[in-house]
PDB file of N, CA and C in Angstrom:
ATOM      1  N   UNK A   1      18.863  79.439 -60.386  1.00  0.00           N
ATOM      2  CA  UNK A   1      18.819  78.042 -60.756  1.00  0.00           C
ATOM      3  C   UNK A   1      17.469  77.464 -60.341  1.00  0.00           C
ATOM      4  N   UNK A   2      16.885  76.843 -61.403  1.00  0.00           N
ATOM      5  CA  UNK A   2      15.722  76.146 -60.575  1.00  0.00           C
ATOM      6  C   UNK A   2      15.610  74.754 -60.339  1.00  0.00           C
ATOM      7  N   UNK A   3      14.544  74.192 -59.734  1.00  0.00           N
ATOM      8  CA  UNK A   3      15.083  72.904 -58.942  1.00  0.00           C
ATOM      9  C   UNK A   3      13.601  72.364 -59.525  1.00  0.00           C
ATOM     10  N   UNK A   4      13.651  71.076 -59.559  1.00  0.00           N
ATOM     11  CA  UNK A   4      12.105  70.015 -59.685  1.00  0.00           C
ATOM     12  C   UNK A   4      12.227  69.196 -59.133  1.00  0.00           C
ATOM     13  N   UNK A   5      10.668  68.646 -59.134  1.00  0.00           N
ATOM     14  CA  UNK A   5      10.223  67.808 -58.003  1.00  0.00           C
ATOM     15  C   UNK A   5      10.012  66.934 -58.982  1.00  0.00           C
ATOM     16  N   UNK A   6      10.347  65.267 -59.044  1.00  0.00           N
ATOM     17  CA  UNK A   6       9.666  64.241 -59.923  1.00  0.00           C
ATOM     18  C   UNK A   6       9.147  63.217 -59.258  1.00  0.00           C
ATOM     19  N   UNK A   7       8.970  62.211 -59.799  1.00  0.00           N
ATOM     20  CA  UNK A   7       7.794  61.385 -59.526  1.00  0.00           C
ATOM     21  C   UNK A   7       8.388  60.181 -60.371  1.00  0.00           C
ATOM     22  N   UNK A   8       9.310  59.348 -59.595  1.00  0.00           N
ATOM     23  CA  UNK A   8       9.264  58.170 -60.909  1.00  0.00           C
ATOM     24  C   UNK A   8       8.857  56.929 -60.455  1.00  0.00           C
ATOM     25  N   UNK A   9       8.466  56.035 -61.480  1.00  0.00           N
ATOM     26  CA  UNK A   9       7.866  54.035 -60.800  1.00  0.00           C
ATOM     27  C   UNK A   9       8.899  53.450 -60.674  1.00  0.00           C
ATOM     28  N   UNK A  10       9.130  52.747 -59.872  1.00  0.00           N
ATOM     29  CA  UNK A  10      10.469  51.997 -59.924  1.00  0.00           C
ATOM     30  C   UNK A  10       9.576  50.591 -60.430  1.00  0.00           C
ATOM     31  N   UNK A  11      10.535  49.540 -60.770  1.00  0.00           N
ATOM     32  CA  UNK A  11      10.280  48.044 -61.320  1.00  0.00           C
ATOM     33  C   UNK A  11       9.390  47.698 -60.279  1.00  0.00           C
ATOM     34  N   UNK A  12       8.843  47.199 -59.057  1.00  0.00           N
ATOM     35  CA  UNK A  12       8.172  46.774 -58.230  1.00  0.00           C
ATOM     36  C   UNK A  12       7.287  47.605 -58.336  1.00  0.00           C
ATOM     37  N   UNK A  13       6.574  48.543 -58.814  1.00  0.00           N
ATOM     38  CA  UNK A  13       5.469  49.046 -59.120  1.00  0.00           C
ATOM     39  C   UNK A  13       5.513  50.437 -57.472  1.00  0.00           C
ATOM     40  N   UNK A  14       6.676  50.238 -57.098  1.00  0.00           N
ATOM     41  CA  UNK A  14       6.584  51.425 -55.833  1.00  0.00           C
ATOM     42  C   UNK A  14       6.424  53.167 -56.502  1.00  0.00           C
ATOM     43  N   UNK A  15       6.888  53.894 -55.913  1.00  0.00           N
ATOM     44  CA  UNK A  15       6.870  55.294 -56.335  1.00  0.00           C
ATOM     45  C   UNK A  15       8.036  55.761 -55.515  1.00  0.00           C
ATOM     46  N   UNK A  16       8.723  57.000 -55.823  1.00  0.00           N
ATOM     47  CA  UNK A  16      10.211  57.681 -55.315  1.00  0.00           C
ATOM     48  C   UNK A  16      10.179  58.653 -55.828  1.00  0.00           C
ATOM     49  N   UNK A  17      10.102  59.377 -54.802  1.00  0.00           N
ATOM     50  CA  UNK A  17       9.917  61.499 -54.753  1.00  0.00           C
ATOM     51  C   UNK A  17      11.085  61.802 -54.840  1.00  0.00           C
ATOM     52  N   UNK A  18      11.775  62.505 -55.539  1.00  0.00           N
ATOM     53  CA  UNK A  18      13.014  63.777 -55.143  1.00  0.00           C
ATOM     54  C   UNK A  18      12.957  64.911 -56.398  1.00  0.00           C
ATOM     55  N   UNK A  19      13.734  65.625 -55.854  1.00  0.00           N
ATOM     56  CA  UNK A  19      14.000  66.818 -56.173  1.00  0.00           C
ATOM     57  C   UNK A  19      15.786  67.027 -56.805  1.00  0.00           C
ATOM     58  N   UNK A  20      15.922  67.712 -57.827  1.00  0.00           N
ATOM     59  CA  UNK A  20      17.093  67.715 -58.361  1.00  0.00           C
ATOM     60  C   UNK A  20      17.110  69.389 -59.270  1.00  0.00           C
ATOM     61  N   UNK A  21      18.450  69.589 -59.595  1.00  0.00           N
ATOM     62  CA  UNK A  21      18.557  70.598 -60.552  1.00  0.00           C
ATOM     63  C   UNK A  21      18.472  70.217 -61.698  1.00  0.00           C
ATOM     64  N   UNK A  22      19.202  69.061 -62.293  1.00  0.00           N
ATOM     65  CA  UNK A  22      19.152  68.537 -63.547  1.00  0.00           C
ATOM     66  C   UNK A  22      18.530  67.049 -63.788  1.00  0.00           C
ATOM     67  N   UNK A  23      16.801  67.499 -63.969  1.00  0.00           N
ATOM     68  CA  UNK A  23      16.741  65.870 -63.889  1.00  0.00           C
ATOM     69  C   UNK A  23      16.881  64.505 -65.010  1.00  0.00           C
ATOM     70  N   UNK A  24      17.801  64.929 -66.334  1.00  0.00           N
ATOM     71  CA  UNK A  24      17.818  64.121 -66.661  1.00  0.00           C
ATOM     72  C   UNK A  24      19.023  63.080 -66.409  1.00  0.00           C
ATOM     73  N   UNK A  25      20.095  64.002 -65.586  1.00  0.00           N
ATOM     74  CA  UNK A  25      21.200  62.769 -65.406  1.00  0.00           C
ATOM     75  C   UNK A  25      20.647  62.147 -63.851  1.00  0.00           C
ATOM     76  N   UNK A  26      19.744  63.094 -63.632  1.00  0.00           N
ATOM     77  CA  UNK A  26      19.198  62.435 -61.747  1.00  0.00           C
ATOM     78  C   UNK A  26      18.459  61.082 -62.109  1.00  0.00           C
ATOM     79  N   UNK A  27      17.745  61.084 -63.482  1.00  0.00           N
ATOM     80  CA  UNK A  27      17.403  60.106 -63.878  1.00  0.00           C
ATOM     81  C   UNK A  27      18.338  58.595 -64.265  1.00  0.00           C
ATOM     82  N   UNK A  28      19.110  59.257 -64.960  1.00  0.00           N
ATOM     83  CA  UNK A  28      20.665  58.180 -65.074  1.00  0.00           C
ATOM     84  C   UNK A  28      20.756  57.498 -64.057  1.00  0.00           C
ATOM     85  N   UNK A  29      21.170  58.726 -63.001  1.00  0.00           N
ATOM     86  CA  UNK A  29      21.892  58.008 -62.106  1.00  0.00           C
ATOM     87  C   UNK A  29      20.818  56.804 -61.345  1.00  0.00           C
ATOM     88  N   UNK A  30      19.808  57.443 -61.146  1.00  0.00           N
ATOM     89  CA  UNK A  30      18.656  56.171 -60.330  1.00  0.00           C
ATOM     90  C   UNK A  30      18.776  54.782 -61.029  1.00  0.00           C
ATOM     91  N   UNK A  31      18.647  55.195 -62.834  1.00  0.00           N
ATOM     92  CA  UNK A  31      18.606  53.563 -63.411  1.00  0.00           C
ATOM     93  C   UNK A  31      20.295  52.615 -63.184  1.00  0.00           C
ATOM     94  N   UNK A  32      21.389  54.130 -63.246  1.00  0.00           N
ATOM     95  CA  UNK A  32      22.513  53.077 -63.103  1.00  0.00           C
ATOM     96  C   UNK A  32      23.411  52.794 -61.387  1.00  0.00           C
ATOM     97  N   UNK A  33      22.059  52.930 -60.796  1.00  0.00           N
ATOM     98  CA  UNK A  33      22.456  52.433 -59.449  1.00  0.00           C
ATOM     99  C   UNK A  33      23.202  53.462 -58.694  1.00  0.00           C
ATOM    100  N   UNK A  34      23.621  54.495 -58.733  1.00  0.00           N
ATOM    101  CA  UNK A  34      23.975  55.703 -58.334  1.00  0.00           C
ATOM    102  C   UNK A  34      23.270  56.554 -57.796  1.00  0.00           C
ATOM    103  N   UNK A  35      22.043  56.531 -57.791  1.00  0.00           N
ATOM    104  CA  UNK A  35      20.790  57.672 -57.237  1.00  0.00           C
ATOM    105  C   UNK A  35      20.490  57.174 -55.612  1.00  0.00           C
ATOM    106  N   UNK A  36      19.370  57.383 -55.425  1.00  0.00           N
ATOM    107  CA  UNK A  36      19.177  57.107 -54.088  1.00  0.00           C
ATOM    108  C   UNK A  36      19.230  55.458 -53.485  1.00  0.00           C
ATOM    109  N   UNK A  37      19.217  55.424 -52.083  1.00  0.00           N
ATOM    110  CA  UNK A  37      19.597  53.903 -52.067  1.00  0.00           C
ATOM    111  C   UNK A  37      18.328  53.130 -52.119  1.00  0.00           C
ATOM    112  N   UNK A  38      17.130  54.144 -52.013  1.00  0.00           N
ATOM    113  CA  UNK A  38      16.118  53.468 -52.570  1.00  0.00           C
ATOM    114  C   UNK A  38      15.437  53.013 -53.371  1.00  0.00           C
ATOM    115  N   UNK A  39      16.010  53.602 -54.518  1.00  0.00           N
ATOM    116  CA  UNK A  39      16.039  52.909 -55.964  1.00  0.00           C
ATOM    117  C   UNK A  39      17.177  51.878 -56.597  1.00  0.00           C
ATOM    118  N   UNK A  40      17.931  51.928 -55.896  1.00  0.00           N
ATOM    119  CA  UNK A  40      19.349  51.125 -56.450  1.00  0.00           C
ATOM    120  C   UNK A  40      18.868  49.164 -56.408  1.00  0.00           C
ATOM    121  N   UNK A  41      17.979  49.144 -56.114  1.00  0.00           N
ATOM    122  CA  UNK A  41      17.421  47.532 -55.929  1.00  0.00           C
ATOM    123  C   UNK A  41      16.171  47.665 -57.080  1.00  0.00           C
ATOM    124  N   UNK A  42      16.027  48.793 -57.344  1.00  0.00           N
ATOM    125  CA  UNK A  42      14.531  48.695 -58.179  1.00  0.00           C
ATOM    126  C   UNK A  42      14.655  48.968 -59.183  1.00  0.00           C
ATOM    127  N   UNK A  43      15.313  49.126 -60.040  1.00  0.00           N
ATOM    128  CA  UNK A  43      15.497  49.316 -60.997  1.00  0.00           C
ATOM    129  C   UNK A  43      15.248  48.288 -62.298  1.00  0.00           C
ATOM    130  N   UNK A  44      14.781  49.017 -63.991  1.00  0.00           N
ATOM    131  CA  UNK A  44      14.901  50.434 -64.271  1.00  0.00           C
ATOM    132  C   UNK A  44      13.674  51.460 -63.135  1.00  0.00           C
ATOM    133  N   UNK A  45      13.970  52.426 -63.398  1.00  0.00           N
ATOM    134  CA  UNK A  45      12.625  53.305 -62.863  1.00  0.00           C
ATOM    135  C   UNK A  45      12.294  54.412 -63.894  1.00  0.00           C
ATOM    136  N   UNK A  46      10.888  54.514 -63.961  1.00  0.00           N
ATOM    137  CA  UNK A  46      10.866  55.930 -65.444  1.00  0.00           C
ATOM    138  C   UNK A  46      10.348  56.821 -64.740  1.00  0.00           C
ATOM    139  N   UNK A  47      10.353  57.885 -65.042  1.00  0.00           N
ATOM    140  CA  UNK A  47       9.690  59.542 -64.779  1.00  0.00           C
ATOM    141  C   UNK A  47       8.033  59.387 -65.238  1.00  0.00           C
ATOM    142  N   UNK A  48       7.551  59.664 -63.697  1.00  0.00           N
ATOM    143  CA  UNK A  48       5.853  59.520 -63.874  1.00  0.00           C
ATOM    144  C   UNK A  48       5.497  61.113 -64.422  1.00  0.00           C
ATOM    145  N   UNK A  49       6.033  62.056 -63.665  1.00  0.00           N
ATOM    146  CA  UNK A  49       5.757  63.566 -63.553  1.00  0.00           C
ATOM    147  C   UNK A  49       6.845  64.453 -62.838  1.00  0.00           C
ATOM    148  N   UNK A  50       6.859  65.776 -63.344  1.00  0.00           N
ATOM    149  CA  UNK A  50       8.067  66.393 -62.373  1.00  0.00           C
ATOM    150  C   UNK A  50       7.510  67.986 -62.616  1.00  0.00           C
ATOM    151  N   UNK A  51       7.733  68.640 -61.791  1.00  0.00           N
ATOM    152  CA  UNK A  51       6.843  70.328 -61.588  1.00  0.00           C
ATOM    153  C   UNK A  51       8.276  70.941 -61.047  1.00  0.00           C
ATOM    154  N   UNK A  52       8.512  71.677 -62.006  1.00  0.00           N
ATOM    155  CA  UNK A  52       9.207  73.218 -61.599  1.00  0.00           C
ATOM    156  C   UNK A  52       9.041  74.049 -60.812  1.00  0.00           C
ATOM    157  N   UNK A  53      10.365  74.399 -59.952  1.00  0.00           N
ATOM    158  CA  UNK A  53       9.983  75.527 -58.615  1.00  0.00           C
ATOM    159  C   UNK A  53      11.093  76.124 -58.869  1.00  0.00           C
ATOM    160  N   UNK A  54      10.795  77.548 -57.922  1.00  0.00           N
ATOM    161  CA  UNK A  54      12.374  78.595 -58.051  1.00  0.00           C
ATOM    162  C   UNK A  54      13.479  78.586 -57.492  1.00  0.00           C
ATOM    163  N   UNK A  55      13.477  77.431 -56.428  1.00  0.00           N
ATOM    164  CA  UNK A  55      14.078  77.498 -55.199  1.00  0.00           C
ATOM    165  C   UNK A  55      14.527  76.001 -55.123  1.00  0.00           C
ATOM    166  N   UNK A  56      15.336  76.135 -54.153  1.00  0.00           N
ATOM    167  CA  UNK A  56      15.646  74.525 -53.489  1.00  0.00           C
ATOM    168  C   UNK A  56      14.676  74.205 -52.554  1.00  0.00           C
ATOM    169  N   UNK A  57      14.905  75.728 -51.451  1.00  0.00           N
ATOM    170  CA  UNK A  57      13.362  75.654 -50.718  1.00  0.00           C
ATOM    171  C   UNK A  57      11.991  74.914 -50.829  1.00  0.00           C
ATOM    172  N   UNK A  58      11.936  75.802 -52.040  1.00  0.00           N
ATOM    173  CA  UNK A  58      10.354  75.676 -52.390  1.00  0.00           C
ATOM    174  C   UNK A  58      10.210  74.257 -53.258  1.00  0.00           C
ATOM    175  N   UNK A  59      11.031  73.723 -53.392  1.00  0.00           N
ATOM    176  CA  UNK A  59      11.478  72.209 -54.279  1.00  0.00           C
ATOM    177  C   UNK A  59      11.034  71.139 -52.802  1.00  0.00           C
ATOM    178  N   UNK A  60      11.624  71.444 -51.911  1.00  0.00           N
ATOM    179  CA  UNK A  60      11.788  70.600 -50.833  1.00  0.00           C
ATOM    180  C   UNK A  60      10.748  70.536 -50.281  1.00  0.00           C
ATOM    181  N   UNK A  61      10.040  71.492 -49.401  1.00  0.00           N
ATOM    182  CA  UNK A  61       8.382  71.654 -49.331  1.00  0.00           C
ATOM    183  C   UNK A  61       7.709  71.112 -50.146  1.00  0.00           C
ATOM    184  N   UNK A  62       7.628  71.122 -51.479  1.00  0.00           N
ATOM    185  CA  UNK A  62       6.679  69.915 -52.333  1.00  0.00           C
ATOM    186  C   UNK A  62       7.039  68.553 -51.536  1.00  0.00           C
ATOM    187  N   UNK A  63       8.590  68.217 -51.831  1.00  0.00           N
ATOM    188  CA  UNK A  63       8.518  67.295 -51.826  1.00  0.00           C
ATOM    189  C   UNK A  63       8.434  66.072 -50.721  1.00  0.00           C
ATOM    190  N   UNK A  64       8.358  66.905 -49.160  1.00  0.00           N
ATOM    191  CA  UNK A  64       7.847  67.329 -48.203  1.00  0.00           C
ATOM    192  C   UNK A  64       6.341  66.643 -48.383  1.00  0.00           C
ATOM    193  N   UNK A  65       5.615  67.500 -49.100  1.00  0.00           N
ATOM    194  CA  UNK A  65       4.356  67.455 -48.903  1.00  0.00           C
ATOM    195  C   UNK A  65       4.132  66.148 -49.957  1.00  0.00           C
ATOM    196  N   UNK A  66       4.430  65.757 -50.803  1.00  0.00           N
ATOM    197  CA  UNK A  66       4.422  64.730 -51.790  1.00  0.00           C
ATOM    198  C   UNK A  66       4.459  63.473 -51.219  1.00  0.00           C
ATOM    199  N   UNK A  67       5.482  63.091 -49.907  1.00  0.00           N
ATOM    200  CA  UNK A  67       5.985  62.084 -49.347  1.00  0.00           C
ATOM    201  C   UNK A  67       5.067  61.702 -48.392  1.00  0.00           C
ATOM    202  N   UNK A  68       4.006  62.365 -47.662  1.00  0.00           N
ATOM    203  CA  UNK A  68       2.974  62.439 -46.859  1.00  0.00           C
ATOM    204  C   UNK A  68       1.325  62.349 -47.290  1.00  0.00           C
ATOM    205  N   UNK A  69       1.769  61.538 -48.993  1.00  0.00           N
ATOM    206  CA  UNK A  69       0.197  61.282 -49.282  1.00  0.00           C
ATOM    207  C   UNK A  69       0.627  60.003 -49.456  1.00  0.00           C
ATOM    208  N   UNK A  70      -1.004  59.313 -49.832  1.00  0.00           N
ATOM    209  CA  UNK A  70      -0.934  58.286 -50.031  1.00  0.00           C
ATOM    210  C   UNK A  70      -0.884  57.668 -51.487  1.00  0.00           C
ATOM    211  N   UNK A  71      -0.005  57.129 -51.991  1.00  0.00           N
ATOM    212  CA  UNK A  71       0.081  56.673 -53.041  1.00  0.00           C
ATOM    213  C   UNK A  71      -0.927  56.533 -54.323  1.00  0.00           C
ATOM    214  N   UNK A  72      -2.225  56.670 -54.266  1.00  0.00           N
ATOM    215  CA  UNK A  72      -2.969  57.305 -55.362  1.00  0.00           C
ATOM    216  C   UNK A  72      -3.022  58.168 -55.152  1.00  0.00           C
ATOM    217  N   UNK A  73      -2.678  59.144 -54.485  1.00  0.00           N
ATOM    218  CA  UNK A  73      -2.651  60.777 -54.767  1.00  0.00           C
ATOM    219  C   UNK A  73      -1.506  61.159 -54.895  1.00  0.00           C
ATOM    220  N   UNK A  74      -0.572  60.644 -55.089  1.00  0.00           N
ATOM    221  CA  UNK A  74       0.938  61.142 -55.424  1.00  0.00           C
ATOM    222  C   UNK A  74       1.057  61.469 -57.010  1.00  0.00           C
ATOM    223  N   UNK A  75       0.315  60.833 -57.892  1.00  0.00           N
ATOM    224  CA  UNK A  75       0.289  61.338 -59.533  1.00  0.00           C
ATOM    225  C   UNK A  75      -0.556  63.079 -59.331  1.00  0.00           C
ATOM    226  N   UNK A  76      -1.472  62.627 -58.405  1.00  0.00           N
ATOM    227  CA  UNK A  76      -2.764  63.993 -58.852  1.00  0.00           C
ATOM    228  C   UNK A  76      -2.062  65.154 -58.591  1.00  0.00           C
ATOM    229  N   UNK A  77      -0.730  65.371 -57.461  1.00  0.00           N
ATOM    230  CA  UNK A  77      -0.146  66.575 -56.978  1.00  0.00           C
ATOM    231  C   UNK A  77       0.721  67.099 -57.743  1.00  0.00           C
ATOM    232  N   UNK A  78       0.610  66.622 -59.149  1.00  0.00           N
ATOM    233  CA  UNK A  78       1.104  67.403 -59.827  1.00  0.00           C
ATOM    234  C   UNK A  78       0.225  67.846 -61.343  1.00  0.00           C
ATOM    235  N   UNK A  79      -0.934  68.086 -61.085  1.00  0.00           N
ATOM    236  CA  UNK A  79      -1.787  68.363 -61.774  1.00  0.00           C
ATOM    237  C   UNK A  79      -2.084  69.746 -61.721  1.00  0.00           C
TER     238      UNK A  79
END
C-alpha cells in the first residue's frame, strides 16, 4: 500500500501537512469538517502538492521534515 504526503491552503491562507493512503476522501474529509482539528475552522482547503512514498514510514519522515520548514519552502519540497 502506498501512502502520500500533501500539502493543502486552508481559507486563511495557512498551510497543513499530512499524510494519508487515499487522498482524495482525506481531502473530503478536511473540507467537511472531519479531517484534522486543524483544518475544521479553515475551511474549504485545496491540495497545493502531494509526493508518493512506499511506506507509512517513509510518508511520516517527509512529513516530519515538511513541518520543520518555513512556510515558503514548504511548496519547493516537493519539487
Amino acid at each position: 500500500m502506498s501512502w502520500c504526503l500533501y500539502l493543502l491552503e486552508c481559507s486563511d491562507g495557512s498551510y497543513y501537512a499530512g499524510i494519508t493512503n487515499d487522498l482524495e476522501n482525506r481531502i473530503k474529509a478536511h473540507n467537511n469538517g472531519t479531517g484534522a482539528k486543524y483544518t475544521r475552522g479553515r475551511t474549504p482547503v485545496h491540495l497545493l502538492a502531494s509526493k508518493d512514498y512506499d511506506n507509512r514510514s517513509e510518508a511520516s519522515r517527509a512529513e516530519n521534515a515538511i513541518k520543520k520548514l518555513p512556510k515558503p519552502l514548504k511548496l519547493g519540497f516537493f519539487a
